[in-house]
PDB file of N, CA and C in Angstrom:
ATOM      1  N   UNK A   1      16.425 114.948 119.785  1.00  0.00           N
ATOM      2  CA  UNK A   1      16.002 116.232 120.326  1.00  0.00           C
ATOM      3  C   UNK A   1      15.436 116.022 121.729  1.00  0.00           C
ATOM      4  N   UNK A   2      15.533 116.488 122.397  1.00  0.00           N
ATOM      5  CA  UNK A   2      15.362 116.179 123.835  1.00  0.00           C
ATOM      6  C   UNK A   2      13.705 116.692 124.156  1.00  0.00           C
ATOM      7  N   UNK A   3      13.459 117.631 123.494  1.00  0.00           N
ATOM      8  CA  UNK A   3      11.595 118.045 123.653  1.00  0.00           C
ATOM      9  C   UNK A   3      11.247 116.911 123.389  1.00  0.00           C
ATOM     10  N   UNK A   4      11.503 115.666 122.615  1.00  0.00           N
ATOM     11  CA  UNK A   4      10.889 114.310 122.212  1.00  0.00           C
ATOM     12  C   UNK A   4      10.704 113.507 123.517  1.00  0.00           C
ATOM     13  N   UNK A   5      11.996 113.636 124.756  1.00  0.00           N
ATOM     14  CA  UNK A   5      11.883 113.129 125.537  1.00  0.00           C
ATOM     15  C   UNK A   5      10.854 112.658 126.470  1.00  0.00           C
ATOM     16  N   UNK A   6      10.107 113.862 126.460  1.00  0.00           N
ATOM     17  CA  UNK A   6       8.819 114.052 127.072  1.00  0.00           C
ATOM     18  C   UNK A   6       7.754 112.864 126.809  1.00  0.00           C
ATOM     19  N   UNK A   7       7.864 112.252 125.418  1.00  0.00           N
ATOM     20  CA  UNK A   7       7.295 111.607 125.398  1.00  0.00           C
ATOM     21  C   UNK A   7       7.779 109.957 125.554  1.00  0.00           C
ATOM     22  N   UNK A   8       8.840 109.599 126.270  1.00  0.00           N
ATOM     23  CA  UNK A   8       9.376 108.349 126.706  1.00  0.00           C
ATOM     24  C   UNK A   8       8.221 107.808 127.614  1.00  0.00           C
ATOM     25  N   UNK A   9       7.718 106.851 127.762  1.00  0.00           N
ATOM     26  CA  UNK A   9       7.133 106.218 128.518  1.00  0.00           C
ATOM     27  C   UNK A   9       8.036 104.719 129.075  1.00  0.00           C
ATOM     28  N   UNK A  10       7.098 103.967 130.102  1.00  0.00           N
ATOM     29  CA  UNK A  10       7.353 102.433 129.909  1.00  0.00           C
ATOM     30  C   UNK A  10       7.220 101.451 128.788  1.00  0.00           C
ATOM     31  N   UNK A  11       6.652 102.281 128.125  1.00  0.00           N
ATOM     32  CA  UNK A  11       6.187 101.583 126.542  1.00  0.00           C
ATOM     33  C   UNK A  11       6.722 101.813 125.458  1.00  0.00           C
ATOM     34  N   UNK A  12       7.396 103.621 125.564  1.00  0.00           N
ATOM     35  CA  UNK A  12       7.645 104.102 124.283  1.00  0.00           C
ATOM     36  C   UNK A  12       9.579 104.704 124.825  1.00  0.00           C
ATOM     37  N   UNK A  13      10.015 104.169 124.048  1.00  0.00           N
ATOM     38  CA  UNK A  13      11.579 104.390 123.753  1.00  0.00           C
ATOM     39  C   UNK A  13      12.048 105.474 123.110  1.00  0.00           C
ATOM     40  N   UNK A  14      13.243 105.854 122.954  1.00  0.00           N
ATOM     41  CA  UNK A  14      13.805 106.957 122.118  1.00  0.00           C
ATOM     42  C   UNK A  14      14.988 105.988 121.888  1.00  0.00           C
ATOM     43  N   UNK A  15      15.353 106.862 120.294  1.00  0.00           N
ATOM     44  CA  UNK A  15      16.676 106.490 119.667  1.00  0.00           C
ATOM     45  C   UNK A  15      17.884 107.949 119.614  1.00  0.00           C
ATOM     46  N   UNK A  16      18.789 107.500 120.106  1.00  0.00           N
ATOM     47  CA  UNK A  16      19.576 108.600 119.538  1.00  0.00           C
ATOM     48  C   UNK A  16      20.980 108.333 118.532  1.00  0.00           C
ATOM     49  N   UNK A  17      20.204 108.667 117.264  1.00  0.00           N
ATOM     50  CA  UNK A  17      21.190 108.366 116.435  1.00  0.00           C
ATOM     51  C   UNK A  17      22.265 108.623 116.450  1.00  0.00           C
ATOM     52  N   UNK A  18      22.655 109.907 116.817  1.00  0.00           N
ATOM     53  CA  UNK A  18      23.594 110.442 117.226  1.00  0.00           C
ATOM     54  C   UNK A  18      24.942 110.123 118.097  1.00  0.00           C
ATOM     55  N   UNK A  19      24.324 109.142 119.005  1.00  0.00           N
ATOM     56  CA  UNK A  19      25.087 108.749 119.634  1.00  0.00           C
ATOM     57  C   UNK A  19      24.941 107.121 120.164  1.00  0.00           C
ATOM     58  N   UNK A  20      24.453 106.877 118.723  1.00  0.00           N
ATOM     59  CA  UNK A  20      23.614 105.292 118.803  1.00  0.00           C
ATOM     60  C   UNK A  20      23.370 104.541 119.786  1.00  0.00           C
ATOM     61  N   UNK A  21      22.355 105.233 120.511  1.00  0.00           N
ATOM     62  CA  UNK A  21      21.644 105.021 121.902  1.00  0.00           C
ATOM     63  C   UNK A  21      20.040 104.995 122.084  1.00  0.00           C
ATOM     64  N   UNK A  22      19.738 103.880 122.825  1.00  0.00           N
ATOM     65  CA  UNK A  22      18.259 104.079 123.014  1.00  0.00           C
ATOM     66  C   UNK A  22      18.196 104.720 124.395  1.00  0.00           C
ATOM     67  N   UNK A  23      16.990 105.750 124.696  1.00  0.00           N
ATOM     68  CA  UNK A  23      16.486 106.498 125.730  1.00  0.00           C
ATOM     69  C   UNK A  23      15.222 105.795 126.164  1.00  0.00           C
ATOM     70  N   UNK A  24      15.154 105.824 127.249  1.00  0.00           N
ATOM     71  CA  UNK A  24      14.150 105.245 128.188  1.00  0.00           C
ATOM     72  C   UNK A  24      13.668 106.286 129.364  1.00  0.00           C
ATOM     73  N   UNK A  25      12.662 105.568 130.130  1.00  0.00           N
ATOM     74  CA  UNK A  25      12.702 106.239 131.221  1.00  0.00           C
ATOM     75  C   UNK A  25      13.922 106.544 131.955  1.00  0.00           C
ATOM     76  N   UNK A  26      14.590 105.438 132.160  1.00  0.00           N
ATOM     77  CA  UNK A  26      15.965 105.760 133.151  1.00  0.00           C
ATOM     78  C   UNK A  26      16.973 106.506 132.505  1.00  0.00           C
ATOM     79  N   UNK A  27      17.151 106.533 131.443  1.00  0.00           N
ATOM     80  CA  UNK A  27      17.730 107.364 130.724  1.00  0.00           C
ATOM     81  C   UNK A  27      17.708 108.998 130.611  1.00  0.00           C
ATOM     82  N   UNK A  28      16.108 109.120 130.675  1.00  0.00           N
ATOM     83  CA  UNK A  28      15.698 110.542 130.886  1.00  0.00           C
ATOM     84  C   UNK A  28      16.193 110.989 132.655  1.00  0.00           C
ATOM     85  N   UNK A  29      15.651 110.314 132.872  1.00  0.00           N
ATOM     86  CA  UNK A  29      15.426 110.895 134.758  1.00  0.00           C
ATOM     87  C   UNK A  29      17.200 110.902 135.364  1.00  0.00           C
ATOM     88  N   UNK A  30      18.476 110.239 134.606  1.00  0.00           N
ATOM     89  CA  UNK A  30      19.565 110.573 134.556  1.00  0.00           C
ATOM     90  C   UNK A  30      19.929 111.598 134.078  1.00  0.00           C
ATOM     91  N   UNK A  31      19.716 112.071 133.009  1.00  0.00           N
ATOM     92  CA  UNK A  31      19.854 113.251 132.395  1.00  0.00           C
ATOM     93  C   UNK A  31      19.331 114.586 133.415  1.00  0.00           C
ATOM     94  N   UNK A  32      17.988 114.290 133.279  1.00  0.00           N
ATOM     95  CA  UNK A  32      17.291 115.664 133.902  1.00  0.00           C
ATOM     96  C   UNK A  32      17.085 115.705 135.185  1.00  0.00           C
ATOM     97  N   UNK A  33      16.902 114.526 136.284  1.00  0.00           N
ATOM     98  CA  UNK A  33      16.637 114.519 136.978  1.00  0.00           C
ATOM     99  C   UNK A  33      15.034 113.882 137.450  1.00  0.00           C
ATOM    100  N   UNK A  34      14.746 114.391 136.405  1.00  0.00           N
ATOM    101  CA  UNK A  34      13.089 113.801 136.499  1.00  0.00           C
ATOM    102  C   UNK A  34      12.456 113.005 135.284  1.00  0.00           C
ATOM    103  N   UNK A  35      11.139 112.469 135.565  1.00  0.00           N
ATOM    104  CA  UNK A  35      10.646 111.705 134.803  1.00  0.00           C
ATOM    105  C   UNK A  35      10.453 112.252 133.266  1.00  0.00           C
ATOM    106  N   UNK A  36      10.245 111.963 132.392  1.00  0.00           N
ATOM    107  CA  UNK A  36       9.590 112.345 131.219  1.00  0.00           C
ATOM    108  C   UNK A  36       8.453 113.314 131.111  1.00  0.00           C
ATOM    109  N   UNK A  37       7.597 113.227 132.418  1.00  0.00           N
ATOM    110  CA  UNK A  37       5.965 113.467 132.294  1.00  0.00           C
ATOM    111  C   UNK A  37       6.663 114.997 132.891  1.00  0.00           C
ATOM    112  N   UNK A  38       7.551 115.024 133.229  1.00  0.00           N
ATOM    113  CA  UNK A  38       7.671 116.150 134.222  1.00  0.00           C
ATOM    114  C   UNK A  38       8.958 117.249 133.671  1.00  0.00           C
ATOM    115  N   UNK A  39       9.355 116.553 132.308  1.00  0.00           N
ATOM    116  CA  UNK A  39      10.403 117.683 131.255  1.00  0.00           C
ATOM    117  C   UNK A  39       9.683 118.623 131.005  1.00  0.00           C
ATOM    118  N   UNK A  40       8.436 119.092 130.530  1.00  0.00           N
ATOM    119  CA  UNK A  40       7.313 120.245 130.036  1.00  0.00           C
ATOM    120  C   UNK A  40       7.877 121.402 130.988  1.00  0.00           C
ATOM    121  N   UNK A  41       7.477 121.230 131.986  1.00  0.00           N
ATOM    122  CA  UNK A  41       7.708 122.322 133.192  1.00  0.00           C
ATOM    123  C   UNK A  41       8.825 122.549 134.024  1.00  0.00           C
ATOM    124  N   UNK A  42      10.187 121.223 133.158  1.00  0.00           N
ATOM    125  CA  UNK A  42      11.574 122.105 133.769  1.00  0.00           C
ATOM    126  C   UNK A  42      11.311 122.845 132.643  1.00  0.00           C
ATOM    127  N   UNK A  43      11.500 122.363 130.915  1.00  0.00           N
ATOM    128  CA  UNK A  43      12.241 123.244 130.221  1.00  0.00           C
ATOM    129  C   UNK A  43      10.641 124.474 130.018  1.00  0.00           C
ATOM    130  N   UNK A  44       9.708 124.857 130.594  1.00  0.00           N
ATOM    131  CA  UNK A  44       8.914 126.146 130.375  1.00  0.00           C
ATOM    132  C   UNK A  44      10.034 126.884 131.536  1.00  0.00           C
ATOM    133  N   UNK A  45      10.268 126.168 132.557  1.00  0.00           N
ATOM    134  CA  UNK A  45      11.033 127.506 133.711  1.00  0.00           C
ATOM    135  C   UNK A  45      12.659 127.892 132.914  1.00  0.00           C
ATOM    136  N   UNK A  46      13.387 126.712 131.947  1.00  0.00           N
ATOM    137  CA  UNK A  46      14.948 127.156 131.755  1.00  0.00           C
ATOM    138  C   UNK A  46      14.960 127.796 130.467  1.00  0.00           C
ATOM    139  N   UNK A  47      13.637 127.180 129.246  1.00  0.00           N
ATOM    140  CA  UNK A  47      13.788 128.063 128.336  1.00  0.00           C
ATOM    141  C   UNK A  47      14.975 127.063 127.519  1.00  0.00           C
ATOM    142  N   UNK A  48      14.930 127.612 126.316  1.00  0.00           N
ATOM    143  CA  UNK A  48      15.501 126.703 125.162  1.00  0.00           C
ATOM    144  C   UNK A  48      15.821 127.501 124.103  1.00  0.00           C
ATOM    145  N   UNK A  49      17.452 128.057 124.206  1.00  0.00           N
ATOM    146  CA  UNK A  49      17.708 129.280 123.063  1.00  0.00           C
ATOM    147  C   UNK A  49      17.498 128.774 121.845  1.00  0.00           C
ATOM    148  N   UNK A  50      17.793 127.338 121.606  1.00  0.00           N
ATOM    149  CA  UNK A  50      18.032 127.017 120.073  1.00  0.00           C
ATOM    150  C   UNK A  50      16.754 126.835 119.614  1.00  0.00           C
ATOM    151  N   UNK A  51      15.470 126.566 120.529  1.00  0.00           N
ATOM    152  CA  UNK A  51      14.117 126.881 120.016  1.00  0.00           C
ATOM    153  C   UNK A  51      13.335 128.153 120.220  1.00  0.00           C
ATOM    154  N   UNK A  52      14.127 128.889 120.667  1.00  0.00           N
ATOM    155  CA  UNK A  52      13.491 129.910 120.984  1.00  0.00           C
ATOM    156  C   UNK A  52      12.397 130.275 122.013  1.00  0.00           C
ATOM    157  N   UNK A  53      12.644 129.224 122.977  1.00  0.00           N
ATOM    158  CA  UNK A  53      11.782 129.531 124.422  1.00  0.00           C
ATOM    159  C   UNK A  53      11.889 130.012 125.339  1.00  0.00           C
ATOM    160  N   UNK A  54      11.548 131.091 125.413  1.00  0.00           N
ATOM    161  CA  UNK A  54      12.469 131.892 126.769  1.00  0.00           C
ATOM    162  C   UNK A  54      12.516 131.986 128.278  1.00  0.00           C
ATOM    163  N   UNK A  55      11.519 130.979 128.290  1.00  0.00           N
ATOM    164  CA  UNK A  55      11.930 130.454 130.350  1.00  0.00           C
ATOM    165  C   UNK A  55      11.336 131.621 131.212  1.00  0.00           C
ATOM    166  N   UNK A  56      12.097 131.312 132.115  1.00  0.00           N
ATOM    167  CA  UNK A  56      12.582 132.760 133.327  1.00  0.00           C
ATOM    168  C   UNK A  56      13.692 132.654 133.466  1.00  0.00           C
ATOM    169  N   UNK A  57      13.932 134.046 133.015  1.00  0.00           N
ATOM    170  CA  UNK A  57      15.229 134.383 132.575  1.00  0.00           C
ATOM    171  C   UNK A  57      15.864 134.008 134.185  1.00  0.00           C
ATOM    172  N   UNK A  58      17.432 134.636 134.574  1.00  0.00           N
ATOM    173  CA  UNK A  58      17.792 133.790 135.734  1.00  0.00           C
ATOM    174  C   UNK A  58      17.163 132.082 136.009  1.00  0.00           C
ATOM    175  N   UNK A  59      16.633 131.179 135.658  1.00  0.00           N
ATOM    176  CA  UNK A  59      16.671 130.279 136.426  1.00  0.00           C
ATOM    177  C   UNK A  59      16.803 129.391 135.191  1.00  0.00           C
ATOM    178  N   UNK A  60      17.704 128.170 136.236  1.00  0.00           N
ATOM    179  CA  UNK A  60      18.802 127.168 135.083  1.00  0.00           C
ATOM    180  C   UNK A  60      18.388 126.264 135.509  1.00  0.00           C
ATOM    181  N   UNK A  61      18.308 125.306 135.040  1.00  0.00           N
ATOM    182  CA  UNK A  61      18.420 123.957 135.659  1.00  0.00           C
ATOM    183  C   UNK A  61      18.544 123.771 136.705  1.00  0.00           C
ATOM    184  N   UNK A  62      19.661 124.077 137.467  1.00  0.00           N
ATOM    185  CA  UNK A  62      19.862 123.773 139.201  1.00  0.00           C
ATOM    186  C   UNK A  62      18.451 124.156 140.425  1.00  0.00           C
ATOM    187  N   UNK A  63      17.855 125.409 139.744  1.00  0.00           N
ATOM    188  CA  UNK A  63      17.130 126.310 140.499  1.00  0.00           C
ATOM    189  C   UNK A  63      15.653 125.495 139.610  1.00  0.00           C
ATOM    190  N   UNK A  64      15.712 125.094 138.652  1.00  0.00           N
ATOM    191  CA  UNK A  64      14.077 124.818 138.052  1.00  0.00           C
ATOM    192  C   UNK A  64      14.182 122.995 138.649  1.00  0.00           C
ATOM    193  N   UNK A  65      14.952 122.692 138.878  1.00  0.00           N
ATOM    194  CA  UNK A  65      15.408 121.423 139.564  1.00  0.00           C
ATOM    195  C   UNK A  65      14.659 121.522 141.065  1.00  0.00           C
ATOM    196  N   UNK A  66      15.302 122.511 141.965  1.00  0.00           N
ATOM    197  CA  UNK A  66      14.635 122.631 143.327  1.00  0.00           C
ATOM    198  C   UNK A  66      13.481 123.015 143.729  1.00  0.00           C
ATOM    199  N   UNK A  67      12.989 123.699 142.469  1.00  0.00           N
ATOM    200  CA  UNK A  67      11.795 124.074 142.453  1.00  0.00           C
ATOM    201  C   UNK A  67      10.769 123.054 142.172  1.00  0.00           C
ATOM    202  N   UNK A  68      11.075 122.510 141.126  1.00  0.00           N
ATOM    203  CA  UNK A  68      10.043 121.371 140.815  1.00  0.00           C
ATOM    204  C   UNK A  68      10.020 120.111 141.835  1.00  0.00           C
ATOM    205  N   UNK A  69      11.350 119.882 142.589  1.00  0.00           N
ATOM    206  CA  UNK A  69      10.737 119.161 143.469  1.00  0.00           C
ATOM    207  C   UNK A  69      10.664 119.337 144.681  1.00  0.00           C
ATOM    208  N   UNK A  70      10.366 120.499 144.856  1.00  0.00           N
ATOM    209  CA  UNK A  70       9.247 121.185 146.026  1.00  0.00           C
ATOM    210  C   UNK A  70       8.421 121.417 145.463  1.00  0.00           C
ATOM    211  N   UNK A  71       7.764 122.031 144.704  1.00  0.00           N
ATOM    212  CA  UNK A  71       6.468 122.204 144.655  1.00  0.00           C
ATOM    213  C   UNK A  71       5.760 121.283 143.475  1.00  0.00           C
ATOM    214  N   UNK A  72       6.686 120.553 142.746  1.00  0.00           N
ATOM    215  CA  UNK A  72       6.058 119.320 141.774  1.00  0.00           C
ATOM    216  C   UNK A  72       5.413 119.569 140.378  1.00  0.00           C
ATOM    217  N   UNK A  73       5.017 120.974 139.961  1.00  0.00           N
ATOM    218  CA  UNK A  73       4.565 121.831 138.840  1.00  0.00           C
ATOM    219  C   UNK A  73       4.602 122.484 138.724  1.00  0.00           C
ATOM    220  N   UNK A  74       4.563 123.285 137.725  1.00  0.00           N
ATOM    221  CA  UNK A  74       4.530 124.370 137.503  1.00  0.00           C
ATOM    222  C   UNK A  74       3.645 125.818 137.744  1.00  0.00           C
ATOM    223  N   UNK A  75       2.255 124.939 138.102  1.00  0.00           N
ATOM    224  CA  UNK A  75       0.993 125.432 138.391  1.00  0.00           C
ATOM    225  C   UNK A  75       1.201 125.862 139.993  1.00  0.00           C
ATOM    226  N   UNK A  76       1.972 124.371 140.685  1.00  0.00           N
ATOM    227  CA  UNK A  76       2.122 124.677 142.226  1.00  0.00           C
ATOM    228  C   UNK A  76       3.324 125.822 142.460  1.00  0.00           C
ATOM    229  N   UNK A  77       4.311 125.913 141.790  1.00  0.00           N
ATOM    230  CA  UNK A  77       5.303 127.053 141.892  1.00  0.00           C
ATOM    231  C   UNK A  77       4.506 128.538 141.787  1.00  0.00           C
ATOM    232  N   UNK A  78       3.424 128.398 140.972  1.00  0.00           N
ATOM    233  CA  UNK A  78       2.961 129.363 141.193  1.00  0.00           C
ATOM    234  C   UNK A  78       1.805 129.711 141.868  1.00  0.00           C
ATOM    235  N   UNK A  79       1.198 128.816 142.543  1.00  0.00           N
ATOM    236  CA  UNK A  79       0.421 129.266 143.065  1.00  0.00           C
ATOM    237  C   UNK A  79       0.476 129.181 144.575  1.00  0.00           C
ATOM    238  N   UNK A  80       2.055 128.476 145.150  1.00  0.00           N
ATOM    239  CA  UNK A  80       3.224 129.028 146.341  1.00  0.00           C
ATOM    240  C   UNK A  80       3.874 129.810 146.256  1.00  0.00           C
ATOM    241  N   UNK A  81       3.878 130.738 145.254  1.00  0.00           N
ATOM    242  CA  UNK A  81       4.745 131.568 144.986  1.00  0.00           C
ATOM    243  C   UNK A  81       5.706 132.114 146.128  1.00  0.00           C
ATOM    244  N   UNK A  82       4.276 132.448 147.490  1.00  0.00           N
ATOM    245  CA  UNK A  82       4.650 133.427 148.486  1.00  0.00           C
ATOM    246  C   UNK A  82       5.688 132.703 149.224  1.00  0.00           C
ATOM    247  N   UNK A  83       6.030 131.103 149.269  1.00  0.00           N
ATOM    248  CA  UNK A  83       6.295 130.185 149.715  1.00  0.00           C
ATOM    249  C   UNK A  83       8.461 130.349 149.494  1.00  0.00           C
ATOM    250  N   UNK A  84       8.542 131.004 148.294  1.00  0.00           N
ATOM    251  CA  UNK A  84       9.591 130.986 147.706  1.00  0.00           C
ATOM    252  C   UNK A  84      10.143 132.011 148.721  1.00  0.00           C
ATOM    253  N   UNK A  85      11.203 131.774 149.174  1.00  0.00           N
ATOM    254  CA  UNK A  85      12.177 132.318 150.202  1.00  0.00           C
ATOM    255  C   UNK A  85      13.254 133.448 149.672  1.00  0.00           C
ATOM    256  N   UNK A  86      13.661 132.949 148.448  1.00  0.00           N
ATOM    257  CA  UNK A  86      14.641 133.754 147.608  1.00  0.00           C
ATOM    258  C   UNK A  86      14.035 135.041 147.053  1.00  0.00           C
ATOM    259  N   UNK A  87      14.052 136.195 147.471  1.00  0.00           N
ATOM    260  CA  UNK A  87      13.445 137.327 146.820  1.00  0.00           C
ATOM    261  C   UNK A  87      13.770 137.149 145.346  1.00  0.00           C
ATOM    262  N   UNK A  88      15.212 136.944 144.769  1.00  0.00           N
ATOM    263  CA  UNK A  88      14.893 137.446 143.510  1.00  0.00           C
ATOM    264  C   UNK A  88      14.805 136.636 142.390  1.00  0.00           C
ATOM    265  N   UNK A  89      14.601 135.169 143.218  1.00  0.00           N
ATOM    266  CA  UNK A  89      14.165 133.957 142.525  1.00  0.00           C
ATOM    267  C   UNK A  89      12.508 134.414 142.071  1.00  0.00           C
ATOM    268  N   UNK A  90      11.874 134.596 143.404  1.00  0.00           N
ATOM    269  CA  UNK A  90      10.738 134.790 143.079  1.00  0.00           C
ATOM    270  C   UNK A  90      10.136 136.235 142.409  1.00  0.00           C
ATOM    271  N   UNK A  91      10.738 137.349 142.742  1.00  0.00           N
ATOM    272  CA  UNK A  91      10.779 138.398 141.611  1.00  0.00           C
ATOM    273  C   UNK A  91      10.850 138.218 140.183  1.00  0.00           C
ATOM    274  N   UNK A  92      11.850 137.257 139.632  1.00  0.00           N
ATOM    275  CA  UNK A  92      11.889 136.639 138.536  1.00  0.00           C
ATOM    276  C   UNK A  92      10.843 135.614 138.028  1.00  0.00           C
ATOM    277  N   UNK A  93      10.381 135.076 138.996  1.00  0.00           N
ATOM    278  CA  UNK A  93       9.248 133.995 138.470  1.00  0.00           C
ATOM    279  C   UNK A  93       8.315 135.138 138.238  1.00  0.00           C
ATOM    280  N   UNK A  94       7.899 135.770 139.099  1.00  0.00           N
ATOM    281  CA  UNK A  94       6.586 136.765 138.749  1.00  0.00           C
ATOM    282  C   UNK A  94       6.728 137.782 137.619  1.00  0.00           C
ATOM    283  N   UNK A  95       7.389 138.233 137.518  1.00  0.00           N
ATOM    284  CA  UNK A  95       7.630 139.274 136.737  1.00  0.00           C
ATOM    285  C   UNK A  95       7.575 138.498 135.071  1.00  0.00           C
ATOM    286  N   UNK A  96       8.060 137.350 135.070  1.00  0.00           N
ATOM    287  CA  UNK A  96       8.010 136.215 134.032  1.00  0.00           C
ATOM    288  C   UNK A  96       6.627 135.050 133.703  1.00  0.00           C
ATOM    289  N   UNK A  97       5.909 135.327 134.582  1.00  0.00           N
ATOM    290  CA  UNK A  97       4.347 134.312 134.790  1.00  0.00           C
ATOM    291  C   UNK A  97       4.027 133.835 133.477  1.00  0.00           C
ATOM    292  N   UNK A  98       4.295 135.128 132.623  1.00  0.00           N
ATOM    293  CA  UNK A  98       3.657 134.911 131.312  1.00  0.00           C
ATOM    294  C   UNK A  98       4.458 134.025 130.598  1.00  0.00           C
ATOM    295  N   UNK A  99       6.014 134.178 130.442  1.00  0.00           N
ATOM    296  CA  UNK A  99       7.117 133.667 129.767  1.00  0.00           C
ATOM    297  C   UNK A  99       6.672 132.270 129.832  1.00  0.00           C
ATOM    298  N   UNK A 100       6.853 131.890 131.029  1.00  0.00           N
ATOM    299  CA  UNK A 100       6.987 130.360 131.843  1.00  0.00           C
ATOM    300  C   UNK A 100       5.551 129.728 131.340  1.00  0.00           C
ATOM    301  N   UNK A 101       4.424 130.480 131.303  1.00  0.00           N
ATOM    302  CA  UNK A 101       3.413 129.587 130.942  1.00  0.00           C
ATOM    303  C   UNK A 101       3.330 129.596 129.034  1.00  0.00           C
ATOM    304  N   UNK A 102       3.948 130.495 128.363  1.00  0.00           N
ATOM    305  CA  UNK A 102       3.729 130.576 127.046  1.00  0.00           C
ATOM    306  C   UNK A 102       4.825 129.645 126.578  1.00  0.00           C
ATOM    307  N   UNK A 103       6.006 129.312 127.658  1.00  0.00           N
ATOM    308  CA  UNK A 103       7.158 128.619 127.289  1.00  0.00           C
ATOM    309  C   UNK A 103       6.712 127.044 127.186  1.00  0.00           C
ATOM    310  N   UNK A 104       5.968 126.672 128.383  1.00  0.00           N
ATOM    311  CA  UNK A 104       5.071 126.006 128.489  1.00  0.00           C
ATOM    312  C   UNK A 104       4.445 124.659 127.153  1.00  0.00           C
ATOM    313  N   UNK A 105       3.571 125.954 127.000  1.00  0.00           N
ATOM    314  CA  UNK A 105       2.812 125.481 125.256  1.00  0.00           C
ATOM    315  C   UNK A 105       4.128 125.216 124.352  1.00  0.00           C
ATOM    316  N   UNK A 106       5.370 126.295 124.006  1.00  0.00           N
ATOM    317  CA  UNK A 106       6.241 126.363 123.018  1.00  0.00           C
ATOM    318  C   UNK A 106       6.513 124.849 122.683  1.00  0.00           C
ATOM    319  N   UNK A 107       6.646 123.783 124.381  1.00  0.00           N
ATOM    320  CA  UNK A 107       7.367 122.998 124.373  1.00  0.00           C
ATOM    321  C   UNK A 107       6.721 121.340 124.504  1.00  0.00           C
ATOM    322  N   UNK A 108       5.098 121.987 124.742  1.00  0.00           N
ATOM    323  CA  UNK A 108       4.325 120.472 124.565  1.00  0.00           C
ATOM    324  C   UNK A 108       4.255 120.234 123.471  1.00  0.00           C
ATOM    325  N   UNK A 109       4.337 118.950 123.730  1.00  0.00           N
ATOM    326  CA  UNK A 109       4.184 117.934 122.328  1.00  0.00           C
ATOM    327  C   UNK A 109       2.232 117.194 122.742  1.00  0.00           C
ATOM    328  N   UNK A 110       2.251 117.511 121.767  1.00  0.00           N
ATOM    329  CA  UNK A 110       1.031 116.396 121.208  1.00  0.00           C
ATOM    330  C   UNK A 110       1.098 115.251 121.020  1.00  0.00           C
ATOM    331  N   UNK A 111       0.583 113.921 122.387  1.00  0.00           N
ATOM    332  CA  UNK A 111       0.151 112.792 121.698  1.00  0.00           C
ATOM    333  C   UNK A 111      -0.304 112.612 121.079  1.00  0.00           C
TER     334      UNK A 111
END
């Protein structure tokens, strides 16, 4: 399950049975682009139908990708908001504040 990812460290591994593979850091940051520490706040912005997290609506991967590495969190996306150039990128983030931060929680894991 990829929400597990989050918790890959230098220390701590993933298995995927599935495709009888171990996940690592480098493993993750191929996939997503980014580190482990930093999956929480793509998938609160893309949302996760099969868990039922609903993101902000409009923004996918490509767009929660450019975002996060400009502004590095989720906290900083929003609190540059004004910073965001795309009207209806950022219409969508705002109008969604709540989504993105409740999506947020949906998707932390507990050490």
């Amino acid at each position: 399950d990829k929400d597990l990812m989050q918790l890959v460290t230098s220390n701590v591994i993933m298995y995927d049975s599935m495709k009888s593979k171990f996940i690592g850091e480098k493993e993750v940051i191929e996939k997503f682009g980014f580190p482990p520490n930093k999956l929480k706040d793509l998938f609160s912005l893309i949302g996760d139908n099969s868990d039922n997290v609903p993101g902000v609506p409009g923004i996918g991967i490509k767009t929660a990708s450019e975002l996060l590495t400009e502004f590095g969190s989720l906290e900083n996306i929003y609190e540059n908001i004004n910073a965001i150039k795309q009207e209806k990128r950022k219409k969508a983030l705002i109008e969604n504040k709540d989504k993105a931060f409740l999506s947020r929680e949906l998707v932390s894991l507990l050490e």
